[in-house]
C-alpha atoms as a PDB file:
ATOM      1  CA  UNK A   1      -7.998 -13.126  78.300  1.00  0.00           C
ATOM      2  CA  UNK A   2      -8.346 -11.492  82.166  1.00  0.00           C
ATOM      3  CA  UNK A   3      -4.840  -9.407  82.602  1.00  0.00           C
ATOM      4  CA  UNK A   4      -3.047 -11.389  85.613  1.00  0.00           C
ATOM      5  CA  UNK A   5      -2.143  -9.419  88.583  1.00  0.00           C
ATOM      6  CA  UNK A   6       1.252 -10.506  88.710  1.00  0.00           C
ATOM      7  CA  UNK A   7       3.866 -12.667  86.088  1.00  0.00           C
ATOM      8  CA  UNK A   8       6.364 -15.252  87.919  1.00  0.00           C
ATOM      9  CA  UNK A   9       9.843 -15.716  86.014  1.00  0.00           C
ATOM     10  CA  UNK A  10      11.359 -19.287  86.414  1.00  0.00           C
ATOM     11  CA  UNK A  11      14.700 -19.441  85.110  1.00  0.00           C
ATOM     12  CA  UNK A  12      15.591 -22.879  84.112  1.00  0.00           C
ATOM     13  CA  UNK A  13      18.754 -24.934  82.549  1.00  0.00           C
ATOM     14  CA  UNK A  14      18.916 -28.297  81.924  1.00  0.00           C
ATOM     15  CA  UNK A  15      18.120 -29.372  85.017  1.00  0.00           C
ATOM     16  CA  UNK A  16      14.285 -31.041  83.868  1.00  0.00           C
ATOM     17  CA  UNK A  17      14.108 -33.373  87.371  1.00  0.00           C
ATOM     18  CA  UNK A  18      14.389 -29.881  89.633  1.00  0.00           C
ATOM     19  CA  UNK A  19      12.222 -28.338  87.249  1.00  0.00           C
ATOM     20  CA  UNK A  20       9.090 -31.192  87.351  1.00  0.00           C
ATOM     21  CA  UNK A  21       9.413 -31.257  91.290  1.00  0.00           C
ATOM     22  CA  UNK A  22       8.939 -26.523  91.140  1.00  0.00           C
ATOM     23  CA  UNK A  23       6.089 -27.337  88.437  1.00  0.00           C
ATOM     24  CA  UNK A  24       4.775 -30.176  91.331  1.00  0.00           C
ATOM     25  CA  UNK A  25       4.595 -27.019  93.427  1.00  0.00           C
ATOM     26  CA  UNK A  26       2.847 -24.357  91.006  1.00  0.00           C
ATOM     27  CA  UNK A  27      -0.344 -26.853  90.173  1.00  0.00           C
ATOM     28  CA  UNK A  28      -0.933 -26.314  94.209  1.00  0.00           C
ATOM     29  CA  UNK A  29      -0.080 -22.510  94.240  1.00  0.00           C
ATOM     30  CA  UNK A  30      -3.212 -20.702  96.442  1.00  0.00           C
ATOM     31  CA  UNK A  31      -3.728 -18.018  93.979  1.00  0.00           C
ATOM     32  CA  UNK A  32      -4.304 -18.225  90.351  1.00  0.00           C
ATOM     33  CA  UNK A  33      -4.155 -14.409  89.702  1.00  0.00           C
ATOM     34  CA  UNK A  34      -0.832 -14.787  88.116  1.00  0.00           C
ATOM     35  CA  UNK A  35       1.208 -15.961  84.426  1.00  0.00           C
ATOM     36  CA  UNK A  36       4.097 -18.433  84.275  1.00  0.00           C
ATOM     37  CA  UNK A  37       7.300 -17.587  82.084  1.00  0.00           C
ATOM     38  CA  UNK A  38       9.856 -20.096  82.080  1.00  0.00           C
ATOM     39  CA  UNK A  39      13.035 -18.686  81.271  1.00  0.00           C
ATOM     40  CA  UNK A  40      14.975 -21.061  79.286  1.00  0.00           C
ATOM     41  CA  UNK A  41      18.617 -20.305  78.794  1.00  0.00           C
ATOM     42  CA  UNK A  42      19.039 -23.136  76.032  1.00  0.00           C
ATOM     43  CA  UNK A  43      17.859 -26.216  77.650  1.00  0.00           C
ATOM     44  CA  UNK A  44      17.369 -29.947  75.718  1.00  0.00           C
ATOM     45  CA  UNK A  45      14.607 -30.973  74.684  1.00  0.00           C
ATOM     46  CA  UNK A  46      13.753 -32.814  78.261  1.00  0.00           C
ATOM     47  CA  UNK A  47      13.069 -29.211  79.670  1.00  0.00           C
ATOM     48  CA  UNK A  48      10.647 -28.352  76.812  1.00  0.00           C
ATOM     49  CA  UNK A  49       8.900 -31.946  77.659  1.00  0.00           C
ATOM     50  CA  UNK A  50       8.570 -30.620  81.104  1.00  0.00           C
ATOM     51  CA  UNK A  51       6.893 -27.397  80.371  1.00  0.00           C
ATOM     52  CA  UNK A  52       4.856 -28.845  78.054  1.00  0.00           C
ATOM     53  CA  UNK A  53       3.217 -31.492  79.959  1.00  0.00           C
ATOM     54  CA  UNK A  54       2.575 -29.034  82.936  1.00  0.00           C
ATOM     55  CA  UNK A  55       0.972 -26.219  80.300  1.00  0.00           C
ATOM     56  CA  UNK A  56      -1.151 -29.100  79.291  1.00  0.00           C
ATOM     57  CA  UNK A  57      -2.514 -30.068  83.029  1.00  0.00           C
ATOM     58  CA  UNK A  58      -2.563 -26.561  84.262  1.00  0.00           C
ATOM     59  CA  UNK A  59      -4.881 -23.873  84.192  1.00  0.00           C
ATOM     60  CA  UNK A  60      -2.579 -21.424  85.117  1.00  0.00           C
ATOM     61  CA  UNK A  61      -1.425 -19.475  81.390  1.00  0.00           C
ATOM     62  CA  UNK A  62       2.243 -20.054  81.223  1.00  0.00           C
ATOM     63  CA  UNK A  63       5.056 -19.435  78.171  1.00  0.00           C
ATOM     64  CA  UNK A  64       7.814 -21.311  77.341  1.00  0.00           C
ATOM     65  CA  UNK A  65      10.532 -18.555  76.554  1.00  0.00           C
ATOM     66  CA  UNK A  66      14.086 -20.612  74.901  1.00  0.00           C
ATOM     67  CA  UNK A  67      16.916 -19.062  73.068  1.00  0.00           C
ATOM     68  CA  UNK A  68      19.989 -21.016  72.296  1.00  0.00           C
ATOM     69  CA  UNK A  69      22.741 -21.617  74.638  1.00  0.00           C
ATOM     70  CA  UNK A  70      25.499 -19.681  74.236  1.00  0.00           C
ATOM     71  CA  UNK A  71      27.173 -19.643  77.800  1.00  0.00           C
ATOM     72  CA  UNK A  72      25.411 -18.192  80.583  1.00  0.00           C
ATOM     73  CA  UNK A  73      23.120 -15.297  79.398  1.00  0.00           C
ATOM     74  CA  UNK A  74      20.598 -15.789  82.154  1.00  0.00           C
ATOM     75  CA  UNK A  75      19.498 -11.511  81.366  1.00  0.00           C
ATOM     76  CA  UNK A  76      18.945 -12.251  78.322  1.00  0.00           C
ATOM     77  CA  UNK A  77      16.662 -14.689  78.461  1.00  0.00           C
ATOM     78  CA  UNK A  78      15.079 -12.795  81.452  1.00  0.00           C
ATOM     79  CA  UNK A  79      14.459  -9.514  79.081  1.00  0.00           C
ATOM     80  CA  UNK A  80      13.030 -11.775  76.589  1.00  0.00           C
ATOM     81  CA  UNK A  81      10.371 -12.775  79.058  1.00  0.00           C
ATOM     82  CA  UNK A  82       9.642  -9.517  80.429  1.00  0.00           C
ATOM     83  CA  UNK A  83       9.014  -8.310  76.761  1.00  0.00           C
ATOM     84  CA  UNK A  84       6.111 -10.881  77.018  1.00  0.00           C
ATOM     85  CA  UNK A  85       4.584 -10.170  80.258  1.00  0.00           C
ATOM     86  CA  UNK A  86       1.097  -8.981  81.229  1.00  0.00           C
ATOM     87  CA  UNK A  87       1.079  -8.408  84.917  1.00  0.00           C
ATOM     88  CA  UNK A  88       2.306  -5.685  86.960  1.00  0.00           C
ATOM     89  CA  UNK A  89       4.092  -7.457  89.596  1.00  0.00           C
ATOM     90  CA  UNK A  90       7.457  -9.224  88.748  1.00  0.00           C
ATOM     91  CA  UNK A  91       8.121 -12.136  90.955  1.00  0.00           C
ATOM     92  CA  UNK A  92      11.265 -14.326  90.315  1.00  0.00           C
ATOM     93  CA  UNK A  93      11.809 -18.022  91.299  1.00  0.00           C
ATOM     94  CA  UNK A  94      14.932 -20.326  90.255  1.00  0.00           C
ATOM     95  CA  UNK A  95      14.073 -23.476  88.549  1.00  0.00           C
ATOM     96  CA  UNK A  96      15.592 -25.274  91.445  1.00  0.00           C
ATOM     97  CA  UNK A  97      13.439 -23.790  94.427  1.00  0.00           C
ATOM     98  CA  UNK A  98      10.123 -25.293  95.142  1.00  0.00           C
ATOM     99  CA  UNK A  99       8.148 -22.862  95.980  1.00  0.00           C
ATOM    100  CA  UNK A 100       5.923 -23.261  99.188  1.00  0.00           C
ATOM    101  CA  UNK A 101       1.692 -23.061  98.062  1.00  0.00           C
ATOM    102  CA  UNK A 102       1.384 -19.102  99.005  1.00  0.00           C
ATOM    103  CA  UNK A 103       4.594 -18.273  97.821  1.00  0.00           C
ATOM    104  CA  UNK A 104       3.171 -16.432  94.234  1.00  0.00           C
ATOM    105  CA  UNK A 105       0.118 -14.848  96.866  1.00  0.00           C
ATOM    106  CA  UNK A 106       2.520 -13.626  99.476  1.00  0.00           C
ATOM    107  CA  UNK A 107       4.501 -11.838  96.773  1.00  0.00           C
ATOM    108  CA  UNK A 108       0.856 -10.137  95.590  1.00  0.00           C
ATOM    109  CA  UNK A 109      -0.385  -8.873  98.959  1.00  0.00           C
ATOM    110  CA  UNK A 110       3.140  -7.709 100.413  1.00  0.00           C
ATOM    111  CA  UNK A 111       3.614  -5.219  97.622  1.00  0.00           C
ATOM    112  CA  UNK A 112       3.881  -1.789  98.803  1.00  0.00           C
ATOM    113  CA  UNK A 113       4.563   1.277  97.315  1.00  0.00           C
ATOM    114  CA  UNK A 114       8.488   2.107  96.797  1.00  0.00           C
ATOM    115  CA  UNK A 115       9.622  -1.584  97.876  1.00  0.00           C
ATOM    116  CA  UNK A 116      11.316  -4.658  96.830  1.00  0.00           C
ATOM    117  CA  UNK A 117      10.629  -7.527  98.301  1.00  0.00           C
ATOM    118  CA  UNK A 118      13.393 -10.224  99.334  1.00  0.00           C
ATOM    119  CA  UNK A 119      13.039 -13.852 100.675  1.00  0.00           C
ATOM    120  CA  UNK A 120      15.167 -16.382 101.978  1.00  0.00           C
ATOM    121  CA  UNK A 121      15.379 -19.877 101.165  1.00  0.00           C
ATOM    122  CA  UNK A 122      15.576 -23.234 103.037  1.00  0.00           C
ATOM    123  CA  UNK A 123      18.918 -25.429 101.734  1.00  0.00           C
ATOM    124  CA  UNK A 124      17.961 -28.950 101.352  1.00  0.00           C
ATOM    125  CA  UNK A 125      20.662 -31.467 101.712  1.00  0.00           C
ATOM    126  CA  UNK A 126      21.738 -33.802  99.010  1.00  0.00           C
ATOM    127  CA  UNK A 127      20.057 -37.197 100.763  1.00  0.00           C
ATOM    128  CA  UNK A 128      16.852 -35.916 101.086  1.00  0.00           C
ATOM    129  CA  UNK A 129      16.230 -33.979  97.482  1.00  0.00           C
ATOM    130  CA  UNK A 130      17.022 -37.239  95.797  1.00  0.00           C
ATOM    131  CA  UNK A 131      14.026 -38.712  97.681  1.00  0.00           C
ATOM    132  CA  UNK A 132      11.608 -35.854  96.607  1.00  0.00           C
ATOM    133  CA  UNK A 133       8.870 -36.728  93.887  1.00  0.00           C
ATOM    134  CA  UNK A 134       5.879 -34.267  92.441  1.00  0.00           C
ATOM    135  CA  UNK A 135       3.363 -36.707  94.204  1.00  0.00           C
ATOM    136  CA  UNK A 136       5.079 -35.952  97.292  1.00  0.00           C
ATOM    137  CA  UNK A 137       5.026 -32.524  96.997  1.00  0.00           C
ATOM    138  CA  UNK A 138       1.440 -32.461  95.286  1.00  0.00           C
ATOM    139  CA  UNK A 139       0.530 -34.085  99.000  1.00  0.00           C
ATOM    140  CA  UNK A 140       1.611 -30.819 100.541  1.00  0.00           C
ATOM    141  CA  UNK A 141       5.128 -31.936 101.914  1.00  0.00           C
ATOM    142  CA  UNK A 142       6.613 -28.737 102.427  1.00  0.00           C
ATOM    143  CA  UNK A 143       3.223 -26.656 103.093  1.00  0.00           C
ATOM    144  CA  UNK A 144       4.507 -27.028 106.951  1.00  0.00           C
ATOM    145  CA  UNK A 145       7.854 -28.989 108.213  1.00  0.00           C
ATOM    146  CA  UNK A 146       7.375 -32.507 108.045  1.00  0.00           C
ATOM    147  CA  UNK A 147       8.954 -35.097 110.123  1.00  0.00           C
ATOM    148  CA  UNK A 148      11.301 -36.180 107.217  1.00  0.00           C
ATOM    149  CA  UNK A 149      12.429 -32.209 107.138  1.00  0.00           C
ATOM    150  CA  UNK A 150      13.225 -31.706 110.695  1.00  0.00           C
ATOM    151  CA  UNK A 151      15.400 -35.055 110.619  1.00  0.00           C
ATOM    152  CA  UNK A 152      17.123 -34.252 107.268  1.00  0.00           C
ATOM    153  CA  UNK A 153      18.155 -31.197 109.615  1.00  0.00           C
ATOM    154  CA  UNK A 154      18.897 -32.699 112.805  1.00  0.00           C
ATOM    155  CA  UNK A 155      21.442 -34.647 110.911  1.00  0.00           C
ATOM    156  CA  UNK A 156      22.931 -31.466 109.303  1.00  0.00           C
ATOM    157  CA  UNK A 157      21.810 -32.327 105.629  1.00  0.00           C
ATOM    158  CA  UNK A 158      19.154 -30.130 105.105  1.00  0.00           C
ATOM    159  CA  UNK A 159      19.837 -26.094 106.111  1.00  0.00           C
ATOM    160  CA  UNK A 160      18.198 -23.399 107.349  1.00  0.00           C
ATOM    161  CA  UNK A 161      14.904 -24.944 108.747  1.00  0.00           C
ATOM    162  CA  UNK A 162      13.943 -21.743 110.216  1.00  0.00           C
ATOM    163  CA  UNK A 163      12.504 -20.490 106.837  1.00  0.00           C
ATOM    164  CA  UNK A 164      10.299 -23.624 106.610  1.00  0.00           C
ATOM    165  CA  UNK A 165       8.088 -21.856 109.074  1.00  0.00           C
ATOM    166  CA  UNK A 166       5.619 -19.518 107.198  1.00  0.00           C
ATOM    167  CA  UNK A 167       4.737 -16.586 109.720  1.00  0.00           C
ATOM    168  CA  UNK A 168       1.799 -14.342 107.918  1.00  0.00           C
ATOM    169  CA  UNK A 169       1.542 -12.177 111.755  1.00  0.00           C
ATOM    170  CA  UNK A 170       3.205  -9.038 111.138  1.00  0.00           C
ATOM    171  CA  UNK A 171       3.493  -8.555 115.147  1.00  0.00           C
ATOM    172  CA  UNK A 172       5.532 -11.942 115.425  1.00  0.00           C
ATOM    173  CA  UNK A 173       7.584 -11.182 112.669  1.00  0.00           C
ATOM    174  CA  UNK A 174       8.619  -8.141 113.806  1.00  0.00           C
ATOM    175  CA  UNK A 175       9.006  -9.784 117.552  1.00  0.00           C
ATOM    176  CA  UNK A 176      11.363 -11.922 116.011  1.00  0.00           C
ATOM    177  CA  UNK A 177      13.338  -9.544 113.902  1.00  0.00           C
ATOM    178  CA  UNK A 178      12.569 -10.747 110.627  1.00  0.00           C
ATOM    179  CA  UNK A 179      11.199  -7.455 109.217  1.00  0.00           C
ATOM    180  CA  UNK A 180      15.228  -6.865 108.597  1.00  0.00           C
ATOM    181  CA  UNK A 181      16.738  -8.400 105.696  1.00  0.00           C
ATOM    182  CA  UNK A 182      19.929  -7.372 104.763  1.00  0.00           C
ATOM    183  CA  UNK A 183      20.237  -8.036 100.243  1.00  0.00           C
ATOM    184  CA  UNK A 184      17.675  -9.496  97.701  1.00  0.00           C
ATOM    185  CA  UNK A 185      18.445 -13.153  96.779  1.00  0.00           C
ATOM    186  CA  UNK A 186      17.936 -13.497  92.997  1.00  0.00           C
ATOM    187  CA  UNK A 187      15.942 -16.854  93.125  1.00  0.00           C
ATOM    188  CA  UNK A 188      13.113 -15.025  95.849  1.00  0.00           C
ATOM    189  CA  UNK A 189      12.228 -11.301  95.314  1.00  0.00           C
ATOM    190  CA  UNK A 190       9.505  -8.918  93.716  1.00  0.00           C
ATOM    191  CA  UNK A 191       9.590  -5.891  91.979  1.00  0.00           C
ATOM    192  CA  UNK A 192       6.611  -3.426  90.718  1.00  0.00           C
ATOM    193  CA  UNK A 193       6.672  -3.851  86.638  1.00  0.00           C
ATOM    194  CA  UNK A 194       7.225  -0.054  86.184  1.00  0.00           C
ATOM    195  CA  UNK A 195      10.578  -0.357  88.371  1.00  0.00           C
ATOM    196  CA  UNK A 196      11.967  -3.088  86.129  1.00  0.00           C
ATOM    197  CA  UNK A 197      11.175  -0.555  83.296  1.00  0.00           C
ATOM    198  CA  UNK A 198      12.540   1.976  84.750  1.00  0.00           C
ATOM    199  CA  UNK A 199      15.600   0.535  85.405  1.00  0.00           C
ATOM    200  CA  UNK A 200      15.569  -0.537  81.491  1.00  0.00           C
ATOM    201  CA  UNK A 201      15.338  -4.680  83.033  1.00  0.00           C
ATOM    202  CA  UNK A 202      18.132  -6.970  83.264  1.00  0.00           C
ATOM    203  CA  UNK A 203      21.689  -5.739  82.256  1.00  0.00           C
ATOM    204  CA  UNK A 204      22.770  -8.367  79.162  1.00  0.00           C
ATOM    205  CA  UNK A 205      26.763  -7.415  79.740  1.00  0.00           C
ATOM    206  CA  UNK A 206      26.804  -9.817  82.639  1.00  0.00           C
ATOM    207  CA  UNK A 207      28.177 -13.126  80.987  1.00  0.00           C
ATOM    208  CA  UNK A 208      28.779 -15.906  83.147  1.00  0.00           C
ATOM    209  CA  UNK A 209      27.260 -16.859  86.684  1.00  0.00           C
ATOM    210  CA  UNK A 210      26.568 -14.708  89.160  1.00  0.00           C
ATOM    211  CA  UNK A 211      26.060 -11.120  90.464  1.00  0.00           C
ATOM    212  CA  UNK A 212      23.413 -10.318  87.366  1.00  0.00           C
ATOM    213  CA  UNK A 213      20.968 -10.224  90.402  1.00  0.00           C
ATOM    214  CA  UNK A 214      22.914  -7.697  92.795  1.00  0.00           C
ATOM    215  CA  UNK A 215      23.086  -5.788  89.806  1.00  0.00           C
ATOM    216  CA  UNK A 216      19.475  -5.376  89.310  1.00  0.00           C
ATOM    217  CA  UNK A 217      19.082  -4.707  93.025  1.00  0.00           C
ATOM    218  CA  UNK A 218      21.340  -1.702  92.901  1.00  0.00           C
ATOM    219  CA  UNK A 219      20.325   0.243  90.918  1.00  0.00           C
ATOM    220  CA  UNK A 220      16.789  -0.385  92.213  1.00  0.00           C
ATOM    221  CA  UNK A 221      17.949   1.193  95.380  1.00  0.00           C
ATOM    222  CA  UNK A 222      19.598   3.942  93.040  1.00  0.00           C
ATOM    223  CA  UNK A 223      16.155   4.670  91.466  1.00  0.00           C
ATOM    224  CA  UNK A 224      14.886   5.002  95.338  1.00  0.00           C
ATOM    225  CA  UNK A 225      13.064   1.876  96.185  1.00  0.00           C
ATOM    226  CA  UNK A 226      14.128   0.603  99.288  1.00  0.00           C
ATOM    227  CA  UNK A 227      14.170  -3.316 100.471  1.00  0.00           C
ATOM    228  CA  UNK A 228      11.547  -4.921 102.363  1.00  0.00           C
ATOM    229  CA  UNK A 229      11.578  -8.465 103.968  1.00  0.00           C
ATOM    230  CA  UNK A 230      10.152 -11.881 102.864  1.00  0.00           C
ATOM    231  CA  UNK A 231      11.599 -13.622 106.062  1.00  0.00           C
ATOM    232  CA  UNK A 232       8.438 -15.590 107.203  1.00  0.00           C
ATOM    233  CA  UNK A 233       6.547 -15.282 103.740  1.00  0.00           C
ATOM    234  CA  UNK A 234       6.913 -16.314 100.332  1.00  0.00           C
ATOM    235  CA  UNK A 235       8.915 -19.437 101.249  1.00  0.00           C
ATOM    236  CA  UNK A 236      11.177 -21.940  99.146  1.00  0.00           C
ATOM    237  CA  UNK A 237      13.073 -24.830  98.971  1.00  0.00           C
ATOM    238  CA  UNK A 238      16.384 -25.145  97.310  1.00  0.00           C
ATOM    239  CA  UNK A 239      16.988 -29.139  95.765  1.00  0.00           C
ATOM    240  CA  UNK A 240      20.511 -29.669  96.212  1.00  0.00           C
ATOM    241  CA  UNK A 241      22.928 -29.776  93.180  1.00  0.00           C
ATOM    242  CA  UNK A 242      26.752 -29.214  92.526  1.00  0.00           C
ATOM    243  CA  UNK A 243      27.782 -25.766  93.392  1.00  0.00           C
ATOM    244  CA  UNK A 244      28.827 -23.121  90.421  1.00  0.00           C
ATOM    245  CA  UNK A 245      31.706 -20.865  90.542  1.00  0.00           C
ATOM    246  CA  UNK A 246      30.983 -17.287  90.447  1.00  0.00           C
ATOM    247  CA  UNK A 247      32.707 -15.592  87.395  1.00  0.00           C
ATOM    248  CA  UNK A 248      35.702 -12.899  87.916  1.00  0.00           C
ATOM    249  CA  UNK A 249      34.800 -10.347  85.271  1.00  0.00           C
ATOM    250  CA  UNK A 250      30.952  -9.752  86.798  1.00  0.00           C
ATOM    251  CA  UNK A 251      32.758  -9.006  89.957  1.00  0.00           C
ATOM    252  CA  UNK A 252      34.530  -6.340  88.381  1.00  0.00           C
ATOM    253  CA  UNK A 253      31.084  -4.946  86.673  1.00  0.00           C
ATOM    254  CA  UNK A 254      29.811  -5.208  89.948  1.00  0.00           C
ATOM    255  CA  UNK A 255      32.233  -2.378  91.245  1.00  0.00           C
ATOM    256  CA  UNK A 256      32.397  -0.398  88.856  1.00  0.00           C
ATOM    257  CA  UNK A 257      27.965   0.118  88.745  1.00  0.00           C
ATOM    258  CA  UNK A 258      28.201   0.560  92.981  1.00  0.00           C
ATOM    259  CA  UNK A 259      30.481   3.585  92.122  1.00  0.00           C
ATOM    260  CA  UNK A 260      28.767   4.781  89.273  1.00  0.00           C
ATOM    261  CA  UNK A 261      25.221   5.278  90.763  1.00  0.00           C
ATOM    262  CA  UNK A 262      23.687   4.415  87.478  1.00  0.00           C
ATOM    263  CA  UNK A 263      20.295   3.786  87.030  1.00  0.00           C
ATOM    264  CA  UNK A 264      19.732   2.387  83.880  1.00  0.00           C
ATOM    265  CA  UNK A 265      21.885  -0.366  82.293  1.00  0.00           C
ATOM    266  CA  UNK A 266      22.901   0.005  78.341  1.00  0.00           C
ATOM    267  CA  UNK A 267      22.477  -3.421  77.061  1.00  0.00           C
ATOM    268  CA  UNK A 268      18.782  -4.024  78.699  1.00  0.00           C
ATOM    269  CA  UNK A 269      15.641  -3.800  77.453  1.00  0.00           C
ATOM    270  CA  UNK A 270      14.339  -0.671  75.636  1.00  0.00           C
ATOM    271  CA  UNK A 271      11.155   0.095  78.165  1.00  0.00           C
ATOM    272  CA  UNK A 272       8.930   1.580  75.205  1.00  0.00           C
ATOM    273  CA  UNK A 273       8.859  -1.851  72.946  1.00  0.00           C
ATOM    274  CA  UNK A 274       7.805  -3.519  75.787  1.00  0.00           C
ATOM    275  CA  UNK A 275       4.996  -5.786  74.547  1.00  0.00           C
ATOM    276  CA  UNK A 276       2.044  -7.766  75.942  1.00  0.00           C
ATOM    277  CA  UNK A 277       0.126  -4.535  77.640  1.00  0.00           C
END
């Protein structure tokens, strides 16, 4: 089997409808130089029916990575994947972002060496994700904005439809400022394997929602790599749901890493067992 150039991390929960309409997305992806691990934090059975089917219609080689639930342990599940991945560019997606058709080759030909790279995301609004289906977005719905867009946003529903525009001129991107990005988002950036190993992956003492990501991001920028943006590129679209609190104690971990300047995290993933070479 041909090594792929890069391995894209979808981490998924129970939500199987989100997760069809980001599968809709991948069959149309303009590269195929790339893996698919879904990262499955203890989902139903309705999640593994999703995967399934697409693995079964889809040429691209994709994995199906599940360990049981037990509370949020998204780094877990994430360091589980990695374990199992054969490219050497990390790019991570939410399973609730659809991702636009270049989104997996914009990640590929932006790398550069001593970078992250960090996107944005559009917000849709609640009225028009419930009218999304994968035919809809097999027909290319969001590869440019769409009358049904640009009115979801005109009414204030949809968010952000700025970042619906994909922008592949350097020159205009830079005209418009959007070379600057100020964090990485943890459902749209890219990292260079050997930086995720160096960093010993995804720290597993984050339990609960939230600020796993910034985590991983610091000490990044502790190692040396320095941010570069997506704005423009490598665009996605968020499918409304219910809002999650952020939990206290990560906040505190959070703190105490920005003052430590560590590098490497204790409970991640042992860089010389890493498998799948």
């Amino acid at each position: 089997m041909t090594q792929p150039r890069a391995s894209l991390f979808i981490s998924t929960f129970d939500m199987p409808r989100h997760l069809t309409l980001v599968c809709a997305a991948l069959e149309g992806q303009s590269t195929r130089d790339f893996e698919i691990l879904f990262c499955d934090d203890g989902s139903s059975h309705e999640t593994a029916t999703v995967i399934r089917e697409f693995t079964q219609r889809s040429a691209i080689p994709a994995q199906h990575i599940w360990h049981e639930h037990k509370g949020f342990r998204k780094c877990k599940i994430l360091n589980q994947a990695v374990r199992k991945a054969r490219g050497e560019v990390f790019i991570f997606l939410d399973g609730d972002c659809i991702p636009h058709r270049d989104y997996v080759l914009d990640h590929i030909n932006q790398q550069e060496p001593g970078r992250y790279l960090a996107g944005r995301r559009v917000e849709l609004g609640r009225d028009l994700s419930l009218t999304l289906t994968p035919e809809l977005i097999r027909s290319g719905f969001f590869d440019r904005p769409k009358l049904p867009l640009i009115l979801s946003a005109i009414r204030g529903d949809t968010e952000y439809l700025n970042r619906s525009i994909r922008i592949p001129w350097h020159w205009l991107r830079q005209l418009l400022k959007m070379d600057r990005v100020a964090d990485m988002k943890g459902c749209n950036y890219s990292i260079p394997r050997a930086a995720l190993e160096s960093i010993n992956g995804f720290d597993e003492a984050y339990q609960g929602y939230g600020r796993e990501d910034t985590d991983v991001e610091i000490r990044l920028q502790n190692l040396g790599l320095k941010i570069k943006s997506m704005k423009g590129l490598a665009l996605q679209f968020h499918i409304w749901h219910p809002r999650r609190d952020f939990t206290p104690s990560n906040d505190k971990r959070l703190e105490l890493l920005k003052r430590s300047g560590r590098i490497r995290c204790t409970m991640g993933l042992d860089s010389t067992t890493m498998a799948g070479r």
